[in-house]
N, C-alpha and C. Protein backbone atom coordinates (compact mmCIF):
# COMPACT_ATOMS: atom_id res chain seq x y z
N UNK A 1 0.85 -1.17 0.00
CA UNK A 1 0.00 0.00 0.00
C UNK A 1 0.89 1.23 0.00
N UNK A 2 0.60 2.31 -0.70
CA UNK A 2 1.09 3.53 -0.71
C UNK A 2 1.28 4.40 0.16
N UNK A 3 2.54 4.55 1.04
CA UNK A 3 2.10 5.47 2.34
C UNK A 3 1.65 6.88 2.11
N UNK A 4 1.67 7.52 1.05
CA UNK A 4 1.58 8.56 0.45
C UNK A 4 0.22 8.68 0.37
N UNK A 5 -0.34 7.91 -0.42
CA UNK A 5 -1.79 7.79 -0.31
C UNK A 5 -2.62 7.72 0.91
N UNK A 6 -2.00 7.01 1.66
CA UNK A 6 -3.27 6.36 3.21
C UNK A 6 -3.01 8.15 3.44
N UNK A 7 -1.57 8.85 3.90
CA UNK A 7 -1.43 10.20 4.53
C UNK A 7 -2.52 11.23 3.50
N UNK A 8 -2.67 10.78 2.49
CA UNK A 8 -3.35 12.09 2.19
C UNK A 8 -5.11 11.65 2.41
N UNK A 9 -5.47 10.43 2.39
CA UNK A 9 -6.76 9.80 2.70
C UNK A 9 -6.85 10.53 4.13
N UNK A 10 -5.77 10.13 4.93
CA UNK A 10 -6.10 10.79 6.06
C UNK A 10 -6.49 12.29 6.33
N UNK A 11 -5.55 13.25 5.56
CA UNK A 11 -6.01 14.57 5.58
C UNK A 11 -6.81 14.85 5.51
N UNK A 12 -7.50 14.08 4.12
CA UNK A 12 -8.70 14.44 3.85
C UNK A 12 -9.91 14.45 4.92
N UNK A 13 -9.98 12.99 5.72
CA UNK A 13 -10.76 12.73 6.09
C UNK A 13 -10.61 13.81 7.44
N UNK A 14 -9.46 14.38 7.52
CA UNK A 14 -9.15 15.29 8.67
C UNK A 14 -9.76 16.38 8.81
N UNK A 15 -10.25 17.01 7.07
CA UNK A 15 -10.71 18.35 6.75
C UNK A 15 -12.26 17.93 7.15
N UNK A 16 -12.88 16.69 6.59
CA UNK A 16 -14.06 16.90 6.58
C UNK A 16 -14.38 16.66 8.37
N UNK A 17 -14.03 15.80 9.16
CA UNK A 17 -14.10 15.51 10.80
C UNK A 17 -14.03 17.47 11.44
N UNK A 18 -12.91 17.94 10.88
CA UNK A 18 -12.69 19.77 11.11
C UNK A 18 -14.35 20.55 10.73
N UNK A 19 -14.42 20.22 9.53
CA UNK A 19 -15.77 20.97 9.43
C UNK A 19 -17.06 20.58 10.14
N UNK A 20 -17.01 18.97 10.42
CA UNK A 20 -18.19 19.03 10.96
C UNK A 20 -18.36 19.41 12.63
N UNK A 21 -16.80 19.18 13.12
CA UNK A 21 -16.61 19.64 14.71
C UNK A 21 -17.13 21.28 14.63
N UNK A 22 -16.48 21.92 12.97
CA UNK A 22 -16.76 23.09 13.49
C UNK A 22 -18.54 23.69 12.84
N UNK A 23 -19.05 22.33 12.60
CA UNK A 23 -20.64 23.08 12.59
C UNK A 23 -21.43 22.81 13.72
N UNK A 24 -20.91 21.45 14.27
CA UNK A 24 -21.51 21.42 15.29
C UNK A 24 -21.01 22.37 16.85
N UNK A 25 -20.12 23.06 16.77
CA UNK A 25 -19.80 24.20 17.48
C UNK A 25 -20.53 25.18 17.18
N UNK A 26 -21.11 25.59 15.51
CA UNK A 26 -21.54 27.01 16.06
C UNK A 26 -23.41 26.63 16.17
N UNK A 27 -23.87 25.33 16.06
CA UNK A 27 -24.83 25.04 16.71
C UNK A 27 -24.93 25.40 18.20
N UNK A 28 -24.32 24.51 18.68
CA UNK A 28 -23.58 24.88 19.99
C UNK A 28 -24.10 26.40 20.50
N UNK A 29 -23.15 26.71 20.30
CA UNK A 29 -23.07 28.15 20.42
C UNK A 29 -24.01 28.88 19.95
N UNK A 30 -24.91 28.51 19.28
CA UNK A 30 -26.39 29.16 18.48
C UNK A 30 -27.23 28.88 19.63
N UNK A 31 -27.55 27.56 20.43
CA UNK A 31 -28.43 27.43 20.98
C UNK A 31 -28.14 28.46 22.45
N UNK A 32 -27.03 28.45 22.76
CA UNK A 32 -26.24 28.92 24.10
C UNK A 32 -26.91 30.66 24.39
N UNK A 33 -26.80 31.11 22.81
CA UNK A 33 -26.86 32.10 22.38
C UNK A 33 -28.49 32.74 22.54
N UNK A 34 -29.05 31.83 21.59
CA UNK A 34 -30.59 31.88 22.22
C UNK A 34 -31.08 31.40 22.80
N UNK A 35 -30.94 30.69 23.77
CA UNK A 35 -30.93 30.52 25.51
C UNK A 35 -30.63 31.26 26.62
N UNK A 36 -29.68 32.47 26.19
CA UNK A 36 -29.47 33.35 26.97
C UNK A 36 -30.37 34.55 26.98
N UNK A 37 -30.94 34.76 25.51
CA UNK A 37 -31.54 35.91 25.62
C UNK A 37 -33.04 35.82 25.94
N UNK A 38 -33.44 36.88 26.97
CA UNK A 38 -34.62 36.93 27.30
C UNK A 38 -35.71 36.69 26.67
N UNK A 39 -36.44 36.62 25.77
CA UNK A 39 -37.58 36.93 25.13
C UNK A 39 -38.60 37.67 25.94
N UNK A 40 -39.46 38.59 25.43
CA UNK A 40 -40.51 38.69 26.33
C UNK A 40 -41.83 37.92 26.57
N UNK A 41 -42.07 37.48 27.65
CA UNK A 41 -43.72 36.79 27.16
C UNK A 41 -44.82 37.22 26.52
N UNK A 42 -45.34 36.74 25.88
CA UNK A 42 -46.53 36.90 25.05
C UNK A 42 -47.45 37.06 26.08
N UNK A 43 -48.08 38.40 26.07
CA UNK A 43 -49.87 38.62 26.94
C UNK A 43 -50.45 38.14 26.07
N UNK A 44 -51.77 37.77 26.93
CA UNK A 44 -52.83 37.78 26.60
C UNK A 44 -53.80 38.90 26.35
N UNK A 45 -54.67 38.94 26.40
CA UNK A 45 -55.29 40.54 26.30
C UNK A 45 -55.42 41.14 27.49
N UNK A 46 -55.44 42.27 27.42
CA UNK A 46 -54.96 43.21 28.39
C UNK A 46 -56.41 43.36 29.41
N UNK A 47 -55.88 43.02 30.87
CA UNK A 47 -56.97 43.30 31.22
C UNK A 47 -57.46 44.88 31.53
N UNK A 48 -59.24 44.69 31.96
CA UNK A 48 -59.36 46.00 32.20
C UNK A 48 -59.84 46.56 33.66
N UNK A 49 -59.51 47.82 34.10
CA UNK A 49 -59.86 48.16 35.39
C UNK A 49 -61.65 47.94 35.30
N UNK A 50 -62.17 48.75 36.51
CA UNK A 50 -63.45 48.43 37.07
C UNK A 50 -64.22 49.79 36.19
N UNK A 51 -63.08 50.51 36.05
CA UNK A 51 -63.49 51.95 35.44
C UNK A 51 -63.81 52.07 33.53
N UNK A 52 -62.52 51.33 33.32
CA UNK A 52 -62.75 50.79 32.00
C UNK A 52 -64.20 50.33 31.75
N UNK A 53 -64.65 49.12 32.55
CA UNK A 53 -65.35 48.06 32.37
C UNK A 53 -66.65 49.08 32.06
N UNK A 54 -66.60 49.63 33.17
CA UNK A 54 -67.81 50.99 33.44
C UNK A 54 -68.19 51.29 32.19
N UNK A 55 -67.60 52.17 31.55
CA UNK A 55 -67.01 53.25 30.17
C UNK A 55 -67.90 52.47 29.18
N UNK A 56 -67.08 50.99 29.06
CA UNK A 56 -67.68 50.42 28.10
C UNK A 56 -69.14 50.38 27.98
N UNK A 57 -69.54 49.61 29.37
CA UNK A 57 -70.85 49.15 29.26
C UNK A 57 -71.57 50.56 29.01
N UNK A 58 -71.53 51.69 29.53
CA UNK A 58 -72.31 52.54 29.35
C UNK A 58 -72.52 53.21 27.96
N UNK A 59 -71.01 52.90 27.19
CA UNK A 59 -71.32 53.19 25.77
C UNK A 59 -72.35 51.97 25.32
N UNK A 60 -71.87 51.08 25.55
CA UNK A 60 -72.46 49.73 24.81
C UNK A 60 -74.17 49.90 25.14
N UNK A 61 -74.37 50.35 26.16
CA UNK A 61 -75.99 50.34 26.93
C UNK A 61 -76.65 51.55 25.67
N UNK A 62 -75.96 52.56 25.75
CA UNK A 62 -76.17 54.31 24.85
C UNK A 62 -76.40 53.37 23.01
N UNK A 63 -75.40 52.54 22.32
CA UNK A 63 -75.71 51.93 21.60
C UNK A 63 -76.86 51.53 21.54
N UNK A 64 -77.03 50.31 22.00
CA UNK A 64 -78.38 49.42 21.94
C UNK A 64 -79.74 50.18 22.10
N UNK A 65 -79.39 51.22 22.92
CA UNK A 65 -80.57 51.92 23.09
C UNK A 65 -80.83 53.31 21.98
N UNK A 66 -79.90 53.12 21.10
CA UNK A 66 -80.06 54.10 20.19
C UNK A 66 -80.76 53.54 19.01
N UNK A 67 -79.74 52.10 18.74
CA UNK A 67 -80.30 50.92 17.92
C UNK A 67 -81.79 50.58 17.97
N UNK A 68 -81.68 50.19 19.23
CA UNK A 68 -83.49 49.84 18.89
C UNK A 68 -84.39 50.94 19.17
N UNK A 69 -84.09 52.46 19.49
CA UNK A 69 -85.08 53.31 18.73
C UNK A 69 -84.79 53.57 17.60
N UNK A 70 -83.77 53.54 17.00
CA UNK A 70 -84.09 53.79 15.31
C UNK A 70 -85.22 52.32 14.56
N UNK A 71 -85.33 51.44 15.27
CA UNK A 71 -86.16 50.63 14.84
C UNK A 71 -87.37 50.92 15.04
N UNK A 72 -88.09 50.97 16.54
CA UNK A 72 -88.95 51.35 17.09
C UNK A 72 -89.57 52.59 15.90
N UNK A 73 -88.69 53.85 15.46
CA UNK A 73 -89.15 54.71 14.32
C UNK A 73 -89.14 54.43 13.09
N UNK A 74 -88.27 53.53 12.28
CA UNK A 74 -89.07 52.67 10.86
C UNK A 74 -89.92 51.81 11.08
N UNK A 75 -90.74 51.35 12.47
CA UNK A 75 -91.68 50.33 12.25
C UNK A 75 -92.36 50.94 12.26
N UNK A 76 -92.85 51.89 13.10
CA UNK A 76 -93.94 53.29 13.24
C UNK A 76 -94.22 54.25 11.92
N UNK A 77 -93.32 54.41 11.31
CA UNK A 77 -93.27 55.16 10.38
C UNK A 77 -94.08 54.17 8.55
């Protein structure tokens, strides 16, 4: 057998063992990376005070009650 040959079989196989040590390093280091950084949590919807809640309903009440007199006056009419 060629010692010339097996040494350069070996290199070879040296370069490709190099690249994959060095992909699986910057995996590595990818996950490390975003593992460290915070994210913020995702809310849910925002809750609302007692005052909010108020606001609403009283618009929402002023609606409905506007709504069904404009009905109340095309059925009459």
């Amino acid at each position: 057998m060629d010692l010339f040959r097996v040494i350069d079989e070996l290199r070879e196989e040296r370069k490709r063992l190099d690249y994959t040590i060095k992909a699986l390093e910057n995996i590595v280091e990818g996950e490390e990376i975003a593992s460290s950084v915070v994210r913020p949590k995702r809310r849910g919807r925002k809750s609302m005070s007692r005052e909010e809640r108020q606001k609403v309903s009283d618009r929402m009440r002023r609606y409905w009650a506007a709504r069904r007199k404009k009905i109340v006056e095309e059925t009459a009419s």
